[in-house]
C-alpha atoms as a PDB file:
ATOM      1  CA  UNK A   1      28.062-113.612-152.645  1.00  0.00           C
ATOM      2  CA  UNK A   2      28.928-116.767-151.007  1.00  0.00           C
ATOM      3  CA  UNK A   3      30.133-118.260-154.200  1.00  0.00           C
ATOM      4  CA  UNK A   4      32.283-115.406-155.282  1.00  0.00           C
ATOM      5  CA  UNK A   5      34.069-115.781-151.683  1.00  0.00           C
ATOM      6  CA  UNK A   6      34.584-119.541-152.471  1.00  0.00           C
ATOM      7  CA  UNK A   7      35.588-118.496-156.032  1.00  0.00           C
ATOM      8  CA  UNK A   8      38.294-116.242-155.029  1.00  0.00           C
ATOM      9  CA  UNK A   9      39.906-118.349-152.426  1.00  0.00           C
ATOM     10  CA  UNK A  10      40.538-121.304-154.510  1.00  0.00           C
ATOM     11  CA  UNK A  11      41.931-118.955-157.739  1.00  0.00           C
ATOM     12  CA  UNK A  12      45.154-119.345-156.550  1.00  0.00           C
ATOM     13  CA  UNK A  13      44.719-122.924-157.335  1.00  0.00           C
ATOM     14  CA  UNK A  14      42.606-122.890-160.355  1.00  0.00           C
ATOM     15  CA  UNK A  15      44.874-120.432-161.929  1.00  0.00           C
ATOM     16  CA  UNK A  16      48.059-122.955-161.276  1.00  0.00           C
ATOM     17  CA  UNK A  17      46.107-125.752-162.369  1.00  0.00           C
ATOM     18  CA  UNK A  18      45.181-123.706-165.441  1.00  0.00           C
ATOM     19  CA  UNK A  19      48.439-122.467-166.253  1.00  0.00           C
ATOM     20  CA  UNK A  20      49.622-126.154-166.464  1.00  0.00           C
ATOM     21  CA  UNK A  21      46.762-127.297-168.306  1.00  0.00           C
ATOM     22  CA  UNK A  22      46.520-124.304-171.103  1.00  0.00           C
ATOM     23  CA  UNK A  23      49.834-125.355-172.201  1.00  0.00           C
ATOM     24  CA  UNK A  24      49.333-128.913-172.646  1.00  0.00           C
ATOM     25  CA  UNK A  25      45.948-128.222-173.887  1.00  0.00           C
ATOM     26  CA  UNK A  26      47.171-126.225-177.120  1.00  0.00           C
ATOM     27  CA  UNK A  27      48.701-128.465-179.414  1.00  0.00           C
ATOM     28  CA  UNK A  28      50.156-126.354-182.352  1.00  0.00           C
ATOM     29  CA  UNK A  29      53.115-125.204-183.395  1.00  0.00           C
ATOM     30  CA  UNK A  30      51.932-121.748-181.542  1.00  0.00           C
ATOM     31  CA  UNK A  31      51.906-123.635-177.703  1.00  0.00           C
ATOM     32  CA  UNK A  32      54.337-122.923-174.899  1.00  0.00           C
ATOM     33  CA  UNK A  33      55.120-125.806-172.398  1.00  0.00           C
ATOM     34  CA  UNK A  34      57.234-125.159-169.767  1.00  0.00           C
ATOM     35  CA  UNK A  35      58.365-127.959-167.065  1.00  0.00           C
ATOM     36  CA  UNK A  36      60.782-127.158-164.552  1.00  0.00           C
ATOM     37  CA  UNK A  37      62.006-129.747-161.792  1.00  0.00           C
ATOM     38  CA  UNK A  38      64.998-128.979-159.559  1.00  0.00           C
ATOM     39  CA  UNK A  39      65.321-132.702-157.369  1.00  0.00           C
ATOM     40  CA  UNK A  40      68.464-131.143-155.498  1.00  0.00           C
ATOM     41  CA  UNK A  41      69.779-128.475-153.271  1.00  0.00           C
ATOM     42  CA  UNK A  42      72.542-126.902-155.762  1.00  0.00           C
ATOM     43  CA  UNK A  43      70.093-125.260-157.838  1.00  0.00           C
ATOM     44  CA  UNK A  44      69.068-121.854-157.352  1.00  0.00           C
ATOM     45  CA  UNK A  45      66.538-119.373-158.819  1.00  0.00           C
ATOM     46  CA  UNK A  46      68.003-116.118-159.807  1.00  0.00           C
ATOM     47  CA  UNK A  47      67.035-113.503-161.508  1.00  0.00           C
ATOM     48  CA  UNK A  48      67.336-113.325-165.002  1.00  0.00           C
ATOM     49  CA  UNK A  49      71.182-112.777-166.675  1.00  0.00           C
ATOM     50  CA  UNK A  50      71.885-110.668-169.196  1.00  0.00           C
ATOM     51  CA  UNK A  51      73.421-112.582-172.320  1.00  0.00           C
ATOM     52  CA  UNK A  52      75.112-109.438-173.188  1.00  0.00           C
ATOM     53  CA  UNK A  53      77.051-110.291-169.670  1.00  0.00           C
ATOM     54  CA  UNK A  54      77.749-113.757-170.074  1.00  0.00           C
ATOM     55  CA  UNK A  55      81.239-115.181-171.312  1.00  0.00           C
ATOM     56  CA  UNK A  56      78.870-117.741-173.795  1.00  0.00           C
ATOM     57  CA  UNK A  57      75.803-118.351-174.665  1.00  0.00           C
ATOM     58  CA  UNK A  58      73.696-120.610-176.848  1.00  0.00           C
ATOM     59  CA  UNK A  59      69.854-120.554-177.647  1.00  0.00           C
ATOM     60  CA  UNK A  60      67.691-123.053-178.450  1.00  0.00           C
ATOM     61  CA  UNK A  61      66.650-124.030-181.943  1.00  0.00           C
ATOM     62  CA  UNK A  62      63.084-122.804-181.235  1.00  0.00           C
ATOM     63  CA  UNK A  63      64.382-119.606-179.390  1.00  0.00           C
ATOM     64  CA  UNK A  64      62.596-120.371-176.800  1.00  0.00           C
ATOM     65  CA  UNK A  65      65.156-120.737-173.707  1.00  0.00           C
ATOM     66  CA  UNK A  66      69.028-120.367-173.292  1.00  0.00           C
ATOM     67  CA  UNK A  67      72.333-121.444-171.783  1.00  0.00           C
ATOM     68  CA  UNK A  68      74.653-118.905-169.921  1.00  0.00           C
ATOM     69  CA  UNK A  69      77.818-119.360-169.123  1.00  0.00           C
ATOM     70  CA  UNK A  70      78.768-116.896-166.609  1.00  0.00           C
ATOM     71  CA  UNK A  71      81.557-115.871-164.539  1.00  0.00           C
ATOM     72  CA  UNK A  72      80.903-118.716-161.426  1.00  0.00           C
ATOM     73  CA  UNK A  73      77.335-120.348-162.994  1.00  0.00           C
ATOM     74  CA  UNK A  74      75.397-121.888-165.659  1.00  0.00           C
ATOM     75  CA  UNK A  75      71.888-119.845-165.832  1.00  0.00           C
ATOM     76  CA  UNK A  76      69.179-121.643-167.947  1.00  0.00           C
ATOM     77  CA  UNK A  77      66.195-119.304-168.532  1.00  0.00           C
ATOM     78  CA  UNK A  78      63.579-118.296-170.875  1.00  0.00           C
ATOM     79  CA  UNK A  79      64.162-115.839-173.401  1.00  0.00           C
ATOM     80  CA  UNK A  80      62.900-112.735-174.001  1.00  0.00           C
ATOM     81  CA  UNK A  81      60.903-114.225-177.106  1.00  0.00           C
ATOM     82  CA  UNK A  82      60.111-117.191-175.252  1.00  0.00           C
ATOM     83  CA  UNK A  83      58.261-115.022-172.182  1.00  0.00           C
ATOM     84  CA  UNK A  84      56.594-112.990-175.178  1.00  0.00           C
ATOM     85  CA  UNK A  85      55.592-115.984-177.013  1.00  0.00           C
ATOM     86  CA  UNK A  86      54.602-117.716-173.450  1.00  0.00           C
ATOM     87  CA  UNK A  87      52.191-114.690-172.736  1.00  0.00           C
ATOM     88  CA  UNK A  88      50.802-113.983-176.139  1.00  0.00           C
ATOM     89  CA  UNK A  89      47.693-114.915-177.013  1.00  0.00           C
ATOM     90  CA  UNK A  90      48.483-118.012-179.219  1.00  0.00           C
ATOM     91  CA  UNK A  91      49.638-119.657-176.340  1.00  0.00           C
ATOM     92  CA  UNK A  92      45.963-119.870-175.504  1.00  0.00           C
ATOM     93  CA  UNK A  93      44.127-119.489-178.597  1.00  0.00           C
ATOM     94  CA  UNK A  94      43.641-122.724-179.232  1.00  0.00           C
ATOM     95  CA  UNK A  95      42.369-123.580-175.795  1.00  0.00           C
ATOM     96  CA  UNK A  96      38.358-124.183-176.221  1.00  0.00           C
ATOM     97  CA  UNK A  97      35.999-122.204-174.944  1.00  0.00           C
ATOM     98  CA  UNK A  98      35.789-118.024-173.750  1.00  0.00           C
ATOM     99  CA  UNK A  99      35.963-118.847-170.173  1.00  0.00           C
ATOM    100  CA  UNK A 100      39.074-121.085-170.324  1.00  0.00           C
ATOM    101  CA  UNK A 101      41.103-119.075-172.406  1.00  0.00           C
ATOM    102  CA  UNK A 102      40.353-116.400-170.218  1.00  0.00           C
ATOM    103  CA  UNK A 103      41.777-117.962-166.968  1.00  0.00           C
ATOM    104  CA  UNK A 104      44.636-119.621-168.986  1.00  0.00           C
ATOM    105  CA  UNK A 105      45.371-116.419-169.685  1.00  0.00           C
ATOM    106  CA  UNK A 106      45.283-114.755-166.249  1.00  0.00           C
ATOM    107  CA  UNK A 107      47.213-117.876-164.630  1.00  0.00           C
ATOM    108  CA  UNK A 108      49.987-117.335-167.075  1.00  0.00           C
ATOM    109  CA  UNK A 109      50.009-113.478-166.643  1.00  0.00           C
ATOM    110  CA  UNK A 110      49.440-114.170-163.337  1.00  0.00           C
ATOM    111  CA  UNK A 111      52.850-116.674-163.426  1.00  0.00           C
ATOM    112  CA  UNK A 112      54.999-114.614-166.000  1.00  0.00           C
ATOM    113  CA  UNK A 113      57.083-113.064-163.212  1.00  0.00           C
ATOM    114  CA  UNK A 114      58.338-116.261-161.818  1.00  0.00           C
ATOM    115  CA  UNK A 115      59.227-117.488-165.223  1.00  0.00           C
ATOM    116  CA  UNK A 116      60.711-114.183-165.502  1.00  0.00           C
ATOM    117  CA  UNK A 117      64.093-116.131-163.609  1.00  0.00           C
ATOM    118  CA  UNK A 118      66.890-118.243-164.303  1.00  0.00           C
ATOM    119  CA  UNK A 119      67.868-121.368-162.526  1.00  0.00           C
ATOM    120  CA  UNK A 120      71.464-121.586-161.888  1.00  0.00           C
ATOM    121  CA  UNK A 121      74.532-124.053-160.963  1.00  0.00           C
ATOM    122  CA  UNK A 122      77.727-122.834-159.896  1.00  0.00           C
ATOM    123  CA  UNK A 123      80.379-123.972-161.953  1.00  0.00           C
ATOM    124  CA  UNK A 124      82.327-125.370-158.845  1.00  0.00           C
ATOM    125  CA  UNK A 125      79.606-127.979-158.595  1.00  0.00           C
ATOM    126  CA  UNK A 126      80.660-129.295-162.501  1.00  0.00           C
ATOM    127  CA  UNK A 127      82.938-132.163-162.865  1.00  0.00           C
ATOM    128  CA  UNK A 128      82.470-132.311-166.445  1.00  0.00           C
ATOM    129  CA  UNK A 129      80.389-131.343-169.734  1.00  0.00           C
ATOM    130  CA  UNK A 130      80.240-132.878-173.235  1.00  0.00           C
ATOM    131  CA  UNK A 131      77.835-133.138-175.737  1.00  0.00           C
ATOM    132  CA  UNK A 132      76.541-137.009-175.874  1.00  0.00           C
ATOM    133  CA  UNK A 133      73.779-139.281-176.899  1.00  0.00           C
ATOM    134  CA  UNK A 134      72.117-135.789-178.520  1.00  0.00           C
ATOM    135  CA  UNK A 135      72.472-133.366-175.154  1.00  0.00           C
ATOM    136  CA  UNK A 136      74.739-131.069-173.688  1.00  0.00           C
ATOM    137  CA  UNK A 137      75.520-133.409-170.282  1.00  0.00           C
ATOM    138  CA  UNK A 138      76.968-130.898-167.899  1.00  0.00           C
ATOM    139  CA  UNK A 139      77.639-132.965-164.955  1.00  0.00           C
ATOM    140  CA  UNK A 140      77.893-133.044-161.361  1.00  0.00           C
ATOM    141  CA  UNK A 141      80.558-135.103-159.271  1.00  0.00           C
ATOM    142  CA  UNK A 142      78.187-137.689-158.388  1.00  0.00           C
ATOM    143  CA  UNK A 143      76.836-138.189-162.697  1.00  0.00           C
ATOM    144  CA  UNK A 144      73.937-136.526-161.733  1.00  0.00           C
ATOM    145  CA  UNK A 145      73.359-134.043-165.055  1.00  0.00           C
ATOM    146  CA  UNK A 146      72.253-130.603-164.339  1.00  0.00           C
ATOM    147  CA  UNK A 147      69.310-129.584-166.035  1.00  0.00           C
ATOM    148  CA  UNK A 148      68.437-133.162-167.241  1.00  0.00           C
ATOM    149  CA  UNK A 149      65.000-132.944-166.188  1.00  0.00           C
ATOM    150  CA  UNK A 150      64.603-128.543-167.533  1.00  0.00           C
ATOM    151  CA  UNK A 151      61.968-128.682-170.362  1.00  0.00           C
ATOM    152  CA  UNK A 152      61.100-125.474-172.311  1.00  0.00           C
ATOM    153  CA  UNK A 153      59.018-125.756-176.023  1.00  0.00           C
ATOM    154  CA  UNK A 154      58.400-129.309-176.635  1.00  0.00           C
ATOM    155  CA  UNK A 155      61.526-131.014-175.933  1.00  0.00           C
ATOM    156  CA  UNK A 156      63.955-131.403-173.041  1.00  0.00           C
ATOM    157  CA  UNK A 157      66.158-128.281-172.611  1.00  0.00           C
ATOM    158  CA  UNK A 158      69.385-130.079-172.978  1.00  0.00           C
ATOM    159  CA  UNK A 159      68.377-131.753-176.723  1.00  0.00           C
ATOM    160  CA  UNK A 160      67.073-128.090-177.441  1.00  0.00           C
ATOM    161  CA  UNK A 161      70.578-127.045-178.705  1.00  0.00           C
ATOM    162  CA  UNK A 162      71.931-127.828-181.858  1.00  0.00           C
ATOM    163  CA  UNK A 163      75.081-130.233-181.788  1.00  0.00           C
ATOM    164  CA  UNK A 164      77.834-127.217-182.593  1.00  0.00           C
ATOM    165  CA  UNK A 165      76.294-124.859-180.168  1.00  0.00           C
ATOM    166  CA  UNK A 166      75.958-127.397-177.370  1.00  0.00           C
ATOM    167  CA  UNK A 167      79.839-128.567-178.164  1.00  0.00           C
ATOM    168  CA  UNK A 168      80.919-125.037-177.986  1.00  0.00           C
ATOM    169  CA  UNK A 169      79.161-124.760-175.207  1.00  0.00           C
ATOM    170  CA  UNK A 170      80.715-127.554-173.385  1.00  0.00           C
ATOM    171  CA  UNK A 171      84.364-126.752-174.286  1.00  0.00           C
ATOM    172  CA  UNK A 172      83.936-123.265-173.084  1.00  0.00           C
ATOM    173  CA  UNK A 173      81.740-124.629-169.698  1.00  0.00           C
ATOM    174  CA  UNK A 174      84.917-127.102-169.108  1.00  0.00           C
ATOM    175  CA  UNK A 175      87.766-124.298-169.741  1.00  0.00           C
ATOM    176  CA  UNK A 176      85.358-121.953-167.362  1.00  0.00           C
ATOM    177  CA  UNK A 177      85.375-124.699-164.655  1.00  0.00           C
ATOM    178  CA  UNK A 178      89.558-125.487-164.939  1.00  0.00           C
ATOM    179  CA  UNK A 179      90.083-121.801-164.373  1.00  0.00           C
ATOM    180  CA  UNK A 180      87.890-121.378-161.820  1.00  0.00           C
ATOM    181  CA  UNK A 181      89.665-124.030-159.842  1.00  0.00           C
ATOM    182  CA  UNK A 182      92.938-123.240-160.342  1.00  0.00           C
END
C-alpha cells in the first residue's frame, strides 16, 4: 500500500519525464517530438485559432504544426493531424517494452490538452519578417526572432515551411503589421 502511495505522488513527474522521453525514444518516421521554449515575456499561450479565421496560413511540410496570421497575432500551434498523430499509438509503438508504452501513453494523453494551444505574438511586437538562410525570420525590434527556438516533427518550426509558403507568409505578416500601425 505504501508503494502505491509513493507511486502515485511522483506520477505527475514520471508521466512528464515520460512524455519527453517516448518521443525521443521512437525513432521512425511514425514519432512525434515536440519542443517548445518561450525565453521572453511577449509570448502567450492561447487557445487554439481556427485557420478558417485567420487572414493566412501556412502548414508545415509534414502537417504537423502551422502559422496563423491573424487579425493582431501570429499563433503557431499543432494541427489537428499533428495532435492525432501525437496521441496515436505509433507515437509510442516503437517504445520497448508493455509497461513503457503504457505510461508514454498516459503522459501524452495525460499532456494532449496543453498541446491542445497556440503560442502567440502580437503583431505590434514585429519589426520585420522575411524568409532567410532557409526560415521564415519574423522578428522583434531588438533581432530577437519569434519562434526561433518552436520545434514540432523533427525540425525547427521555422525551417518546417516550404520556401513559397514561408515568403507568402512573410509578405502578408509585413503588410498585416504596416496596417496595423497606421
Amino acid at each position: 500500500m505504501q508503494s502505491s502511495r509513493t507511486f502515485l505522488r511522483h506520477l505527475p513527474s514520471i508521466a512528464l519525464a515520460l512524455a519527453v522521453a517516448a518521443p525521443l525514444g521512437a525513432q521512425d518516421a511514425a514519432s512525434m517530438h515536440v519542443n517548445v521554449h518561450v525565453p521572453d515575456s511577449v509570448a502567450h499561450v492561447v487557445d487554439r485559432q481556427s485557420a478558417e479565421h485567420a487572414h493566412f496560413a501556412i502548414v508545415s511540410r509534414d502537417g504537423a504544426a502551422t502559422l496563423l496570421l491573424m487579425d493582431t497575432t501570429i499563433v503557431a500551434q499543432m494541427t489537428d493531424r499533428g495532435l492525432a498523430r501525437m496521441n496515436s499509438h505509433e507515437t509510442t509503438d516503437t517504445i520497448q517494452g508493455a509497461a513503457n508504452r503504457l505510461f508514454a501513453r498516459m503522459a501524452l494523453g495525460a499532456l494532449q490538452p496543453l498541446f491542445d494551444h497556440g503560442i502567440a505574438y502580437h503583431l505590434r511586437d514585429m519589426a520585420d519578417a522575411r524568409y532567410a538562410e532557409g526560415r521564415l525570420q519574423i522578428l522583434r525590434a531588438n533581432g530577437e526572432e519569434m519562434f526561433r527556438d518552436t520545434q514540432a516533427g523533427h525540425e525547427p518550426l521555422m525551417e518546417s515551411f516550404s520556401p513559397a509558403d514561408a515568403k507568402a507568409f512573410a509578405r502578408r505578416a509585413r503588410e498585416a503589421g504596416a496596417n496595423l500601425r497606421h
